[in-house]
Protein backbone atom coordinates (compact mmCIF):
# COMPACT_ATOMS: atom_id res chain seq x y z
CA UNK A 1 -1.02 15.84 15.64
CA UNK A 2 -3.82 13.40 14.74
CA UNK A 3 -3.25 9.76 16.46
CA UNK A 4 -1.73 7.24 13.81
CA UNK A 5 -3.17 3.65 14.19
CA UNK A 6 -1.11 0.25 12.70
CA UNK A 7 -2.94 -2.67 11.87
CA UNK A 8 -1.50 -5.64 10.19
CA UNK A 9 -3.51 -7.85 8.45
CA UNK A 10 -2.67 -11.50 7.70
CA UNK A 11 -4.44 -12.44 5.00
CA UNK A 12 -3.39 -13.74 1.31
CA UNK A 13 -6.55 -15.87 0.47
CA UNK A 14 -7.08 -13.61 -2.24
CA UNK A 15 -3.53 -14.42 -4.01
CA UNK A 16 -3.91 -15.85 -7.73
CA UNK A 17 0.02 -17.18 -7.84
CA UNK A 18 1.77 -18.12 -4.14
CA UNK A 19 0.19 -17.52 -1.14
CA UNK A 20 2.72 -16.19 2.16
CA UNK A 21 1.88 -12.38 2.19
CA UNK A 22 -0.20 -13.51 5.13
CA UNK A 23 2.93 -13.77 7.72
CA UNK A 24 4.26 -10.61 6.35
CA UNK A 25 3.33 -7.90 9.03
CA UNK A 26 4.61 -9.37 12.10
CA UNK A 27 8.67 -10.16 10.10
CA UNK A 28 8.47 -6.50 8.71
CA UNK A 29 7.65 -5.42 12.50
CA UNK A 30 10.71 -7.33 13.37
CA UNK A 31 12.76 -5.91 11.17
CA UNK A 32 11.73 -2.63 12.47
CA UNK A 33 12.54 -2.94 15.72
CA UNK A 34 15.91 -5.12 15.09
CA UNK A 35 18.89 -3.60 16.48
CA UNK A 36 20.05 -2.86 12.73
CA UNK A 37 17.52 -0.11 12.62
CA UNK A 38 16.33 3.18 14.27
CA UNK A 39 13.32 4.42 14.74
CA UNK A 40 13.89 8.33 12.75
CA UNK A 41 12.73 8.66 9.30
CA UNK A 42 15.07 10.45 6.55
CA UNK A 43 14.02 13.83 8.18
CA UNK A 44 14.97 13.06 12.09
CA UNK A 45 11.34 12.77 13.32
CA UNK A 46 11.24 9.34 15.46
CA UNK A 47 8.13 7.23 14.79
CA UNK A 48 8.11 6.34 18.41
CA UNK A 49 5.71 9.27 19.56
CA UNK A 50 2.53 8.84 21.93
CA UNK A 51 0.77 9.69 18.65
CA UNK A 52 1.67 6.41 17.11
CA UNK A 53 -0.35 3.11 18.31
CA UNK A 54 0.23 -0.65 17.02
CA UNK A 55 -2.78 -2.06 17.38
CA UNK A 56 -1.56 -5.78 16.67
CA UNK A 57 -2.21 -8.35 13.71
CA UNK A 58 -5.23 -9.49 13.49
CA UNK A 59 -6.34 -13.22 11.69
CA UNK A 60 -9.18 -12.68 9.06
CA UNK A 61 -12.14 -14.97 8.87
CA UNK A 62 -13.93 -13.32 6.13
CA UNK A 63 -12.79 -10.63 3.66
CA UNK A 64 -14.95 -8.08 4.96
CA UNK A 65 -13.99 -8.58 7.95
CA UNK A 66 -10.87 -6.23 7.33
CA UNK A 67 -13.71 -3.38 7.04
CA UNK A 68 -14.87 -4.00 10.42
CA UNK A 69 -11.58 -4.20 11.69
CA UNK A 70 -10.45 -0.64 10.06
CA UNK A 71 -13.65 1.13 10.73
CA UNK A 72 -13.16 0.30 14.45
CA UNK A 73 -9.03 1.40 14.36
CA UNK A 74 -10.48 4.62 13.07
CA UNK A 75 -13.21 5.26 14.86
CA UNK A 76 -12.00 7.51 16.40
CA UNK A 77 -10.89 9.72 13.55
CA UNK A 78 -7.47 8.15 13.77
CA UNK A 79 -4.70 7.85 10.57
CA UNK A 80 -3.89 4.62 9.83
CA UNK A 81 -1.02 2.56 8.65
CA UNK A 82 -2.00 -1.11 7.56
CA UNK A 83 0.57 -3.98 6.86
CA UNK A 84 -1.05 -6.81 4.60
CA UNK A 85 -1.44 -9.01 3.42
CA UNK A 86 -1.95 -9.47 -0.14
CA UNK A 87 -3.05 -6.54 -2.56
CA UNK A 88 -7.09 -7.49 -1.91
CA UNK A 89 -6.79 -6.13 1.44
CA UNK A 90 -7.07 -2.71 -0.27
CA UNK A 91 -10.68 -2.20 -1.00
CA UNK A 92 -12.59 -3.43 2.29
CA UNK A 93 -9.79 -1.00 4.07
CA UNK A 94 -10.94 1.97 1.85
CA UNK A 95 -14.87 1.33 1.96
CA UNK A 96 -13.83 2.12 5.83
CA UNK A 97 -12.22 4.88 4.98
CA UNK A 98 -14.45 6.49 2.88
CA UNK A 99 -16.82 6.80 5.68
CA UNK A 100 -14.35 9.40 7.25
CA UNK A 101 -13.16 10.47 3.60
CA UNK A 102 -15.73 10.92 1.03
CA UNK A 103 -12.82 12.54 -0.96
CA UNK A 104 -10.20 10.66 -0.94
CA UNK A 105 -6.96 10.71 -3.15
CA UNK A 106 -5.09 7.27 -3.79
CA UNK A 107 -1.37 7.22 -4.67
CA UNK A 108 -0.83 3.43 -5.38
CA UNK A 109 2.96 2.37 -6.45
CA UNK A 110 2.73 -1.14 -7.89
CA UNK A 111 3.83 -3.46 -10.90
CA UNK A 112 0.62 -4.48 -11.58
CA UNK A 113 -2.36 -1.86 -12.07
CA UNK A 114 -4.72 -4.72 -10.01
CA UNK A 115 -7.83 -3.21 -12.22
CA UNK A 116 -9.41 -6.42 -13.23
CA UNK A 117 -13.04 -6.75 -13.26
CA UNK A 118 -12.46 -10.37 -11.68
CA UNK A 119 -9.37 -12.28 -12.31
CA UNK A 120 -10.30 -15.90 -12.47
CA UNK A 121 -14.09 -15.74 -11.50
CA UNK A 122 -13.34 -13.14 -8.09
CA UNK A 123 -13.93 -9.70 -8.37
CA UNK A 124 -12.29 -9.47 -4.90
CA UNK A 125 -9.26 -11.22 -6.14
CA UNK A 126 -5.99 -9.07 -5.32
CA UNK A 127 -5.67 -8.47 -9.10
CA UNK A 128 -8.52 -6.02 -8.93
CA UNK A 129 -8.84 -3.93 -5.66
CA UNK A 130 -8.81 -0.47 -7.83
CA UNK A 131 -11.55 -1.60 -9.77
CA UNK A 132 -13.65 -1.78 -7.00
CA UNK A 133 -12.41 0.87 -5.49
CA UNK A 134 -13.11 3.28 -8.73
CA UNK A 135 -16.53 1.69 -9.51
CA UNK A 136 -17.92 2.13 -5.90
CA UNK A 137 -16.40 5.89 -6.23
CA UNK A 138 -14.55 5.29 -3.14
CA UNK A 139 -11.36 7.94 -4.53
CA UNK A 140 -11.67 11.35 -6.61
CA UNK A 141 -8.27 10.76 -8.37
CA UNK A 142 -6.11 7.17 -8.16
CA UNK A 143 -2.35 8.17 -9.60
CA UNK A 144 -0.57 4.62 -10.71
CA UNK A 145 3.42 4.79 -10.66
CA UNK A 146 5.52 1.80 -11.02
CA UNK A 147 3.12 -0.19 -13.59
CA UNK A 148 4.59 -2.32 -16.19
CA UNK A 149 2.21 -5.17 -17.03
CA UNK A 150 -0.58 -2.96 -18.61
CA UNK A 151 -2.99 -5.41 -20.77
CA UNK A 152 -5.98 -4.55 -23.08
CA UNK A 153 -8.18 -5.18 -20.58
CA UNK A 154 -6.78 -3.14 -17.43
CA UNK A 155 -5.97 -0.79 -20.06
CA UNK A 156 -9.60 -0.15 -21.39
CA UNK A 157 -10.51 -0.14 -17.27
CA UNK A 158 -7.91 2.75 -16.64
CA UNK A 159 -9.70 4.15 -19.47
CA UNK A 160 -12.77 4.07 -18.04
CA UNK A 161 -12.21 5.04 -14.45
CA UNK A 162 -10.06 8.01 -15.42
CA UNK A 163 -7.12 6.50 -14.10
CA UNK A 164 -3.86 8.45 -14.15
CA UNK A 165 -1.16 5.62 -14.92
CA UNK A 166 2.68 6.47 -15.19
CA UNK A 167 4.32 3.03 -16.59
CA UNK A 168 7.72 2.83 -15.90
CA UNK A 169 8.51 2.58 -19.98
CA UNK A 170 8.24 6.00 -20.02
CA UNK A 171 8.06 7.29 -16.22
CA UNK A 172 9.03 10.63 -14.79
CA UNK A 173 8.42 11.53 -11.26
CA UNK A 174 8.15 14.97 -12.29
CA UNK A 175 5.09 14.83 -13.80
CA UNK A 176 2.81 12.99 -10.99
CA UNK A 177 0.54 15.50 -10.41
CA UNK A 178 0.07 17.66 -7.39
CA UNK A 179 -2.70 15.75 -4.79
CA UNK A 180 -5.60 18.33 -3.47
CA UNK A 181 -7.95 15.81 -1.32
CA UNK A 182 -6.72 13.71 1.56
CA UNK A 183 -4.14 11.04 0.40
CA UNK A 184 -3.85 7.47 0.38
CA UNK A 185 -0.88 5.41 -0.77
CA UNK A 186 -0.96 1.93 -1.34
CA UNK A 187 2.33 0.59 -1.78
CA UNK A 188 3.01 -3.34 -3.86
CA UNK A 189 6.43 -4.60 -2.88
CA UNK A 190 6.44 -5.73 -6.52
CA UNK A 191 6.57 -2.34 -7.66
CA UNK A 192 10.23 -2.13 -6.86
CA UNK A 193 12.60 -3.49 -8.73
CA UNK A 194 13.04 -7.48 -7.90
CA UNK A 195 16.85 -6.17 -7.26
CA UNK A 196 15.20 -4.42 -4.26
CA UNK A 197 12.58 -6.18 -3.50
CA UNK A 198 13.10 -9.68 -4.00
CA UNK A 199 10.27 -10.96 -1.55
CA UNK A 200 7.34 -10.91 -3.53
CA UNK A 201 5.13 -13.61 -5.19
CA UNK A 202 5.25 -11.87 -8.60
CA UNK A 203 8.70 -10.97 -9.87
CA UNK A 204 8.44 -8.38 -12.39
CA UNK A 205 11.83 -6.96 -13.68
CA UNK A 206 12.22 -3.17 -14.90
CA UNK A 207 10.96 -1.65 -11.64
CA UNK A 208 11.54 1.41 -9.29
CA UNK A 209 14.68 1.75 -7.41
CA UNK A 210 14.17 1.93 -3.35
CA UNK A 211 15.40 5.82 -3.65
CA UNK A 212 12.48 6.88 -6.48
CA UNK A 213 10.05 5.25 -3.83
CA UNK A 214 11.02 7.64 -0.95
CA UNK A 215 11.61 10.58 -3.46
CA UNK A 216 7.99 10.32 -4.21
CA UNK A 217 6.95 10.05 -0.63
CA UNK A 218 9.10 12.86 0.75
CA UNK A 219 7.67 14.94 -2.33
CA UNK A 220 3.97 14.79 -1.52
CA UNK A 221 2.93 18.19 -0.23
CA UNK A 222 -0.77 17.14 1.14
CA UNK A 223 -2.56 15.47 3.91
CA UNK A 224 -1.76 11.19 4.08
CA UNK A 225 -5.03 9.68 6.06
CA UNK A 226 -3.86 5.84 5.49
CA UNK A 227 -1.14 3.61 3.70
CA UNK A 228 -0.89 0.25 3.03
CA UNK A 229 2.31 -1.84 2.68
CA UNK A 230 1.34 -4.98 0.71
CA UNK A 231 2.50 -7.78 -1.34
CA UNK A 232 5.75 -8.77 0.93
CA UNK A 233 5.81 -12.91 0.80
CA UNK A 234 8.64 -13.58 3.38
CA UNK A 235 8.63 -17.28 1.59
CA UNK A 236 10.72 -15.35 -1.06
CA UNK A 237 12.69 -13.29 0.32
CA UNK A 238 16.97 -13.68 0.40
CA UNK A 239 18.61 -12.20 3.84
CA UNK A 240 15.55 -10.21 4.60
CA UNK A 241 16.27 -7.85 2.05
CA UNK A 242 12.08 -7.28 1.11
CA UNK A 243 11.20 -6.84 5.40
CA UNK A 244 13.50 -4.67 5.55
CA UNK A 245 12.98 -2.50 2.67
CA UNK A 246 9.40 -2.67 3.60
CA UNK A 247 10.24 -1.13 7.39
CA UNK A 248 12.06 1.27 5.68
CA UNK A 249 8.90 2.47 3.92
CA UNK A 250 6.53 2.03 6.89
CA UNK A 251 8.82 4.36 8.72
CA UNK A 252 9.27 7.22 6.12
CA UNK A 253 5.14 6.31 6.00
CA UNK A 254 4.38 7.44 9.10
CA UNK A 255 6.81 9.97 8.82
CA UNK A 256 4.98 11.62 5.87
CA UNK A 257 1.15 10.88 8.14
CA UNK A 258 3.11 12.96 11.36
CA UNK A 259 3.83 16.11 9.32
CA UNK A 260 0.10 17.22 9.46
């Protein structure tokens, strides 16, 4: 088994609404490790395994320095789970990757389909990680699930990246296509449901239930290299509902990153 590295990023500098995702990794840790929880994902594999490594949170000076951080996390060839963090932490943790991945497949479940140009004047704004991502040709295929704020704009960007976008207007799970490369999934609180999820900046009714998310997981029959777990803003949340939802999905994460 290849050795899985966590990371957690606090940053949310890059947040166009409310800033708070930046305290995020260390409460969803918590509610990890609470006595509420255990450590076994859905199919009785425990995450606590030599393979597995927390590496810590680390503060972020500069944006890019998230892509020194993950290149040395992976050095070693290492998987890697990273807890953000706003949505911008995305692209400086995939220019990493790519050095390991040249072809790479991104899975990203999300609201929003953060393909802006810029939003507001910054192109590294956390409204438009995938554009970057697609325009630097960082992924081979990025599959969007969840989205259901599609304008003109990140419509005509989809468009021209060759984006694969399921909306949830019309969505069924049965149709996301079959992955062939190496997989990444990035994973917006805000594309659940707020009923699930209610720890987020951007509250965006309509979304995916907490049991579609882990359907989707469980279903994916290739390779995961890296996740991301973004978007929780703890300043929001009611009982903990969004940490622990969000430990719920890091588990079944590393889970899916164990099987091969």
């Amino acid at each position: 088994m290849q050795n899985i590295k966590i990371q957690g990023i606090n940053w949310d500098a890059k947040s166009s609404f409310q800033q708070g995702p930046a305290k995020a990794p260390n409460l969803i840790r918590k509610a990890l490790y609470s006595d509420s929880m255990n450590l076994c994902t859905e199919f009785g594999v425990s995450i606590e395994n030599d393979a597995v490594t927390d590496k810590g949170d680390f503060n972020i000076n500069e944006y890019f320095d998230i892509t020194d951080i993950t290149r040395k996390n992976i050095e070693s060839g290492a998987k890697l789970l990273s807890l953000g963090g706003d949505h911008s932490v995305t692209f400086p943790i995939i220019k990493a990757l790519h050095e390991h991945y040249p072809k790479l497949d991104i899975l990203h479940i999300d609201a929003h389909a953060d393909l802006y140009h810029d939003y507001e004047g910054d192109p590294y704004s956390h409204a438009c990680p995938f554009a970057r991502i697609m325009e630097n040709g960082f992924a081979v295929k990025l599959v969007q699930v969840g989205i259901r704020t599609l304008n003109p704009h990140q419509a005509a960007q989809a468009k021209k990246y060759n984006v694969d976008v399921h909306e949830m207007r019309n969505l069924d799970l049965n149709n996301i296509p079959k992955f062939e490369n190496p997989l990444y999934i990035s994973l917006d609180m805000d594309g659940f449901d707020p009923a699930f999820a209610p720890g987020v900046s951007h509250l965006e009714p309509g979304g995916l239930t907490s049991r579609q998310v882990l359907d989707l997981i469980h279903s994916i029959d290739t390779e995961v290299v890296g996740a991301d777990i973004v978007e929780y803003n703890p300043d929001r949340d009611f009982h903990d509902m969004t940490a622990y939802l969000a430990a719920k999905m890091m588990k079944e994460l590393i889970g899916k990153m164990m099987e091969r």
